[in-house]
C-alpha atoms as a PDB file:
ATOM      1  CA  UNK A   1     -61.180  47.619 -58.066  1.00  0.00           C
ATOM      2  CA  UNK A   2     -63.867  46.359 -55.832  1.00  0.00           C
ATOM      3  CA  UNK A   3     -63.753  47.853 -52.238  1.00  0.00           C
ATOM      4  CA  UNK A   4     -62.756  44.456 -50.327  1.00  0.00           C
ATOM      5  CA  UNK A   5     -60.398  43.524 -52.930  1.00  0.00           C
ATOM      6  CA  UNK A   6     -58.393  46.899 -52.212  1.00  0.00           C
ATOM      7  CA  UNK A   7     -58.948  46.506 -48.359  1.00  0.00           C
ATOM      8  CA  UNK A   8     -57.768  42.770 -48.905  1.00  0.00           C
ATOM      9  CA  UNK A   9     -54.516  43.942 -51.286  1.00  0.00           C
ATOM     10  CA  UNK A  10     -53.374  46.664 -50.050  1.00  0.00           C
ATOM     11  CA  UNK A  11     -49.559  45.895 -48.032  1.00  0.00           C
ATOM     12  CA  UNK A  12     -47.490  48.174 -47.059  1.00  0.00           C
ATOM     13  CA  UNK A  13     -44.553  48.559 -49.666  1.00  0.00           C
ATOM     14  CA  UNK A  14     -41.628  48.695 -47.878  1.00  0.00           C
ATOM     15  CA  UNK A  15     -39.581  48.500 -51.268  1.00  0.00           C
ATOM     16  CA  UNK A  16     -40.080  51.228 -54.219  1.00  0.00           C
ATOM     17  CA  UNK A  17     -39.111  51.984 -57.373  1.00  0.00           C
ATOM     18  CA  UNK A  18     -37.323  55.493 -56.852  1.00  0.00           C
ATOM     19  CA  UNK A  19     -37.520  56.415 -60.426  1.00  0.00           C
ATOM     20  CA  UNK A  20     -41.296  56.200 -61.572  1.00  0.00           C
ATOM     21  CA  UNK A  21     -43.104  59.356 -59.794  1.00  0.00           C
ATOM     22  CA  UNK A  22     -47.194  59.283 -58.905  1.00  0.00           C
ATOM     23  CA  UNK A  23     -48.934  61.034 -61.413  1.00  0.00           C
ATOM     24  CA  UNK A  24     -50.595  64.171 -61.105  1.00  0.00           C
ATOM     25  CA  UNK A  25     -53.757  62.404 -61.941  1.00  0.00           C
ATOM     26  CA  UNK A  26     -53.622  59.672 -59.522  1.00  0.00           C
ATOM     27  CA  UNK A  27     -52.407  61.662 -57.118  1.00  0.00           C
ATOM     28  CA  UNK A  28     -55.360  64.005 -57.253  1.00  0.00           C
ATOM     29  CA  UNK A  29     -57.790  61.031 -56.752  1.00  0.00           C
ATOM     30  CA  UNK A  30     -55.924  59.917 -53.726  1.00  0.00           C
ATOM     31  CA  UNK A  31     -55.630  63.437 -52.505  1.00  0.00           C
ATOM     32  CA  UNK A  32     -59.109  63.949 -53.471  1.00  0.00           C
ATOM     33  CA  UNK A  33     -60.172  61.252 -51.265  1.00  0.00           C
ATOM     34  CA  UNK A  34     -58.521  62.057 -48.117  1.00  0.00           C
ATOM     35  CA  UNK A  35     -60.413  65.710 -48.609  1.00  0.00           C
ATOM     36  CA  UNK A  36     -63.945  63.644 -48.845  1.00  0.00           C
ATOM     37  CA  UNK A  37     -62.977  61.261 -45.624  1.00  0.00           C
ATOM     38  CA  UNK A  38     -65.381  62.252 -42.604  1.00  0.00           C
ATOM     39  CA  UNK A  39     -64.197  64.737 -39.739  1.00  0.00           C
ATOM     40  CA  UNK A  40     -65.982  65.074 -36.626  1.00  0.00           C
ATOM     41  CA  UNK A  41     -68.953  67.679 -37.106  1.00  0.00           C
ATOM     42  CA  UNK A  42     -67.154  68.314 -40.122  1.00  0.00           C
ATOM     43  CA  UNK A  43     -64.325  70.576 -39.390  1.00  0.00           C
ATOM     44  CA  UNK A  44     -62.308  69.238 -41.835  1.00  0.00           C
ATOM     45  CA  UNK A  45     -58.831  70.098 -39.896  1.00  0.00           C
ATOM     46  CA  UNK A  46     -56.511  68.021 -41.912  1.00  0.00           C
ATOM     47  CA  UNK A  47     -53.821  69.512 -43.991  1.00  0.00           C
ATOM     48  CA  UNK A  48     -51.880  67.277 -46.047  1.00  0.00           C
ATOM     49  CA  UNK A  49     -48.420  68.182 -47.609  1.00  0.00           C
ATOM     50  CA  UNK A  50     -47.184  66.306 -50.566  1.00  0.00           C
ATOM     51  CA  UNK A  51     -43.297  66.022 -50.325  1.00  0.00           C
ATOM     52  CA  UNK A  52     -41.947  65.246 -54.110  1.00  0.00           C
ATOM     53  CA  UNK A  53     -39.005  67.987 -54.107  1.00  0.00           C
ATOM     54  CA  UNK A  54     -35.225  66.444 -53.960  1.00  0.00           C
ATOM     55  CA  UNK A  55     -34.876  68.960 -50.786  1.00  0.00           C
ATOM     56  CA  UNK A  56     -38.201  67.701 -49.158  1.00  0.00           C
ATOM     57  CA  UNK A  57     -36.790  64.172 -49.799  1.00  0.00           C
ATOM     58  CA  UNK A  58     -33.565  64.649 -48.312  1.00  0.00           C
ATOM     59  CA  UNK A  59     -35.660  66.682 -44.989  1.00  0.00           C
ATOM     60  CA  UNK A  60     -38.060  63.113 -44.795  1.00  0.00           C
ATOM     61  CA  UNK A  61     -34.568  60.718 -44.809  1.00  0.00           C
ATOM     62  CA  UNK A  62     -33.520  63.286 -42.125  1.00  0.00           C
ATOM     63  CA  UNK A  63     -36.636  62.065 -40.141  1.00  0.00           C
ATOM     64  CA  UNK A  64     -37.058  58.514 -40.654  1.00  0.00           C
ATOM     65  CA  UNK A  65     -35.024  55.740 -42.548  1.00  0.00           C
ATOM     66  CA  UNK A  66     -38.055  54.302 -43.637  1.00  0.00           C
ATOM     67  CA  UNK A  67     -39.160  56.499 -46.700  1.00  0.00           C
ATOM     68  CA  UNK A  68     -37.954  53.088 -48.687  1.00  0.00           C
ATOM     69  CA  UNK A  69     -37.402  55.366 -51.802  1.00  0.00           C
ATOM     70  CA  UNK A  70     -40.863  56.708 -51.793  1.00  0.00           C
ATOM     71  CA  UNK A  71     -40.743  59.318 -54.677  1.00  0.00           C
ATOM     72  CA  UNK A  72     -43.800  61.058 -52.805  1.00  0.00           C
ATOM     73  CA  UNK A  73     -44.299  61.337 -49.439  1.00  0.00           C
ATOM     74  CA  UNK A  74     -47.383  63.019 -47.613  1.00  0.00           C
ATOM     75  CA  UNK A  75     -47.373  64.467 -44.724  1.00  0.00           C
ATOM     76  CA  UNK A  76     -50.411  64.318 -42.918  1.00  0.00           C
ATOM     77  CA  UNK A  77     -51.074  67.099 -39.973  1.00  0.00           C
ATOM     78  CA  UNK A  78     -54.178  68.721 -38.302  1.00  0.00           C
ATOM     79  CA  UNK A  79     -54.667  71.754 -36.743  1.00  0.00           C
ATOM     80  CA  UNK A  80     -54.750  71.013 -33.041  1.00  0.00           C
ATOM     81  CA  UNK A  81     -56.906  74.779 -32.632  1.00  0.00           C
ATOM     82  CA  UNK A  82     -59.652  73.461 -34.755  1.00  0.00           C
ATOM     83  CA  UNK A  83     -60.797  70.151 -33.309  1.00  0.00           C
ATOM     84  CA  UNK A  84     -63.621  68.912 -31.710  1.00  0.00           C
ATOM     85  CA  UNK A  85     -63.658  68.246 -27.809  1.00  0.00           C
ATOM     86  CA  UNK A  86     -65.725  65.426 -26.602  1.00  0.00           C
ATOM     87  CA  UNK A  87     -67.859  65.611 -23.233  1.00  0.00           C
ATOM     88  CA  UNK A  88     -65.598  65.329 -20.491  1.00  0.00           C
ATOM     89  CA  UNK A  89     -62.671  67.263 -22.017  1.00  0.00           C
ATOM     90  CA  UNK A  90     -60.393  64.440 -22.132  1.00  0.00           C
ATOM     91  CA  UNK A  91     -59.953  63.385 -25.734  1.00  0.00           C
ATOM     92  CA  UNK A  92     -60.373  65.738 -28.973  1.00  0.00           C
ATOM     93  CA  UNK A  93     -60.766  64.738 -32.917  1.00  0.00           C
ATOM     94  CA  UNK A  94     -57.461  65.446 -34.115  1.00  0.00           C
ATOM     95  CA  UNK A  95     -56.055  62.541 -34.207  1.00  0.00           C
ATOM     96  CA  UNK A  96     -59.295  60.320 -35.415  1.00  0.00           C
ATOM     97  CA  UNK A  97     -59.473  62.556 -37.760  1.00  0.00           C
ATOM     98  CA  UNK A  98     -56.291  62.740 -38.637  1.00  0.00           C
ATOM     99  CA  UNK A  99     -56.213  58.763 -39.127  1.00  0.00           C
ATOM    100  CA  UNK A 100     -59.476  58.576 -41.195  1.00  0.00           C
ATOM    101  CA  UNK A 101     -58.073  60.971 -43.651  1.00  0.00           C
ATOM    102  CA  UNK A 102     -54.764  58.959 -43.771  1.00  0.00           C
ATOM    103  CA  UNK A 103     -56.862  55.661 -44.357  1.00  0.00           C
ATOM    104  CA  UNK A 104     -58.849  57.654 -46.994  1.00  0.00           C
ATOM    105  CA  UNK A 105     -55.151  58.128 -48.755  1.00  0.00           C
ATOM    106  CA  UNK A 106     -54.119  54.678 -48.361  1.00  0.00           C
ATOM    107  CA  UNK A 107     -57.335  52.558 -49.734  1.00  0.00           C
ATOM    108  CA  UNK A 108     -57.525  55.407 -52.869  1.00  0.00           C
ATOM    109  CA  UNK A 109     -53.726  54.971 -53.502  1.00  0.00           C
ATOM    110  CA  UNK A 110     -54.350  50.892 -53.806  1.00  0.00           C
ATOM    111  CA  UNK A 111     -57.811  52.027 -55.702  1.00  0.00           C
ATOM    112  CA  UNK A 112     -55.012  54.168 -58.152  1.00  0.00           C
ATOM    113  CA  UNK A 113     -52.278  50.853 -58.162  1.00  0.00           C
ATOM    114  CA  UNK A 114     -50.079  52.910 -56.175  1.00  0.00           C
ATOM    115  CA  UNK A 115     -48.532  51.258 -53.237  1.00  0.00           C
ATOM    116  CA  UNK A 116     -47.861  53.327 -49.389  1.00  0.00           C
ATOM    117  CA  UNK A 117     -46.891  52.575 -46.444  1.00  0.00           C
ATOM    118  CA  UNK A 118     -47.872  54.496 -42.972  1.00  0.00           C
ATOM    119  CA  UNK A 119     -44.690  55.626 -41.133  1.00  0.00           C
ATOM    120  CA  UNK A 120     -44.312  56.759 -37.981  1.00  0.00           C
ATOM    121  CA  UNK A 121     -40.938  56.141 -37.119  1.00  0.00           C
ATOM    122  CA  UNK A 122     -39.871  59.769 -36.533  1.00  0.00           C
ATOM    123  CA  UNK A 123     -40.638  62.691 -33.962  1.00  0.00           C
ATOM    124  CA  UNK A 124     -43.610  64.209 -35.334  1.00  0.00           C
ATOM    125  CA  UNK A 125     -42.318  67.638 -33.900  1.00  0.00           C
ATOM    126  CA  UNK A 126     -39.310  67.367 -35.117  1.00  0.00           C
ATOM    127  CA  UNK A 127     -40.831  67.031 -38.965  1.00  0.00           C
ATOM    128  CA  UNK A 128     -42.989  69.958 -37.833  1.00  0.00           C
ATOM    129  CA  UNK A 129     -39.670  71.689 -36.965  1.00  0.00           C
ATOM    130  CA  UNK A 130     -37.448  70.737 -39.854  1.00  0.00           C
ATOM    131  CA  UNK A 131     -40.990  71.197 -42.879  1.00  0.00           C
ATOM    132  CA  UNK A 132     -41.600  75.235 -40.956  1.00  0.00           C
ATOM    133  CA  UNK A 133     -45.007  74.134 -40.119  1.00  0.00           C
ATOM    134  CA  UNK A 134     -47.615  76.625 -38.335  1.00  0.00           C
ATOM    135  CA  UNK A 135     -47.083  75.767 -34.290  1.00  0.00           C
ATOM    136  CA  UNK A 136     -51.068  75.022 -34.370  1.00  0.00           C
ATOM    137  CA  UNK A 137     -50.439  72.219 -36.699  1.00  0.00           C
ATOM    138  CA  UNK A 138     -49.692  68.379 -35.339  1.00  0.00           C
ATOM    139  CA  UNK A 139     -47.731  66.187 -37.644  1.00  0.00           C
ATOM    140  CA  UNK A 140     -49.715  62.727 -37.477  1.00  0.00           C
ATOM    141  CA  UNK A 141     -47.801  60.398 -39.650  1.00  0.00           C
ATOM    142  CA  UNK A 142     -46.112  60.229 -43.010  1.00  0.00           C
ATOM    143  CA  UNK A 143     -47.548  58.645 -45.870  1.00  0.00           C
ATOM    144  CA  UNK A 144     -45.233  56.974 -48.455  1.00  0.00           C
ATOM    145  CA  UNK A 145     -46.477  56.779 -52.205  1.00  0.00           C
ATOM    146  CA  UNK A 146     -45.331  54.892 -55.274  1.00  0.00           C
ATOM    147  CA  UNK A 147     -44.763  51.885 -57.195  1.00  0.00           C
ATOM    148  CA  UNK A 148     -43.339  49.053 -56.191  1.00  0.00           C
ATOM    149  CA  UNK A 149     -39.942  47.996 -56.926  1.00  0.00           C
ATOM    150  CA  UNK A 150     -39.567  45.030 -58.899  1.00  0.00           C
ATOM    151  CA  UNK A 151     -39.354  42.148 -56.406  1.00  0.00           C
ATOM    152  CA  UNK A 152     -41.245  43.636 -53.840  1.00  0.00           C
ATOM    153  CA  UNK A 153     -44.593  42.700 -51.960  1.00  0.00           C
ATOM    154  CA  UNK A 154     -46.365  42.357 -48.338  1.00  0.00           C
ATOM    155  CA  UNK A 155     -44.655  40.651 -45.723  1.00  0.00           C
ATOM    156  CA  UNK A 156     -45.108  36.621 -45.779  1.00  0.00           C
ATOM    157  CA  UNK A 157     -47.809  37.335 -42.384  1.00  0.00           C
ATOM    158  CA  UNK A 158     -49.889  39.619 -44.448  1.00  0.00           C
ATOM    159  CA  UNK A 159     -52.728  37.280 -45.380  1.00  0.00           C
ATOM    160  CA  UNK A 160     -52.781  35.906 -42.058  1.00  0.00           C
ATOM    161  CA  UNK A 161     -55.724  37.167 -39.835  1.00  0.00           C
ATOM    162  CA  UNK A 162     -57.451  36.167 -36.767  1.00  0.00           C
ATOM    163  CA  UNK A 163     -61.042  34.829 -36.947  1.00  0.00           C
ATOM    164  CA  UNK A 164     -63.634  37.334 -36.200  1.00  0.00           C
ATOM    165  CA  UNK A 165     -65.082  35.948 -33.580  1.00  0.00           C
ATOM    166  CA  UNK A 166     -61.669  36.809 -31.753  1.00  0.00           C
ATOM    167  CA  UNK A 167     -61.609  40.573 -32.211  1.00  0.00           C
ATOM    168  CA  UNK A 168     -65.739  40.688 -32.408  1.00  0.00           C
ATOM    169  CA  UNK A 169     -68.284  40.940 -29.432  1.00  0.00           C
ATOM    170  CA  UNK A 170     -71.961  41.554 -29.302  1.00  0.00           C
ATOM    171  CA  UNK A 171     -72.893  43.073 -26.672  1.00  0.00           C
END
């Protein structure tokens, strides 16, 4: 797939088919390409957990009604010790960083014909919590994965998009 057609197609799926799992191969590329996706000055402080297990499943429904019947779900955290701090102390990388490696795993799961769909409709501590995850690791968002039932698609308003000259300046 050409890069703008997969920014263009990708929805999110809000509708999957429970019984078709991601394969291993696919889900390497997609994994692969959240590992590739920039970090500032390159410390890499993503980790990524790929939920598959009936007992993960059943923790991620705990969290969120909006796993959709997902048959994967990653879990996408960063380790709040390892980030960069920019001048002025106020703001840090983890959660760019944390974003850019979710987009990475987005666009390479259209790239793959897999659908997703970013959630973050639960308490990101409480998924820290209820997964055992190290207290230096933030829980950004949840990442479903799969294929779409049959029947489903992108909301009616997905095509629809403001002009660029609305969300565009030159300065």
């Amino acid at each position: 797939m050409e890069f703008m057609e997969v920014v263009r197609e990708r929805y999110s799926c809000k509708d999957y088919d429970s019984s078709r799992q991601v394969e291993k191969e696919k889900l390497d590329h997609i994994l692969e390409a959240g590992r590739l996706a920039p970090t500032a000055k390159n410390l890499q402080e993503q980790h990524i957990y790929v939920v598959q297990s009936e007992e993960g499943l059943a923790k991620i429904d705990k969290l969120t009604r909006c796993r959709y019947g997902a048959p994967t779900v990653l879990l996408v955290a960063f380790d709040k010790n390892n980030v960069f701090t920019y001048p002025g102390g106020k703001r840090d990388s983890g959660i760019e960083d944390a974003s850019i490696v979710a987009t990475h795993l987005m666009l390479a799961a259209k790239d793959a014909g897999v659908e997703s769909c970013w959630l973050n409709l639960f308490d990101p501590e409480e998924a820290a919590r209820e997964f055992g995850l190290p207290e230096h690791e933030e829980v950004l968002m949840l990442l479903d994965l799969g294929y779409p039932a049959e029947g489903a698609g992108p909301m009616s308003n997905h095509g629809k998009r403001k002009d660029l000259a609305e969300t565009v300046s030159y300065l």
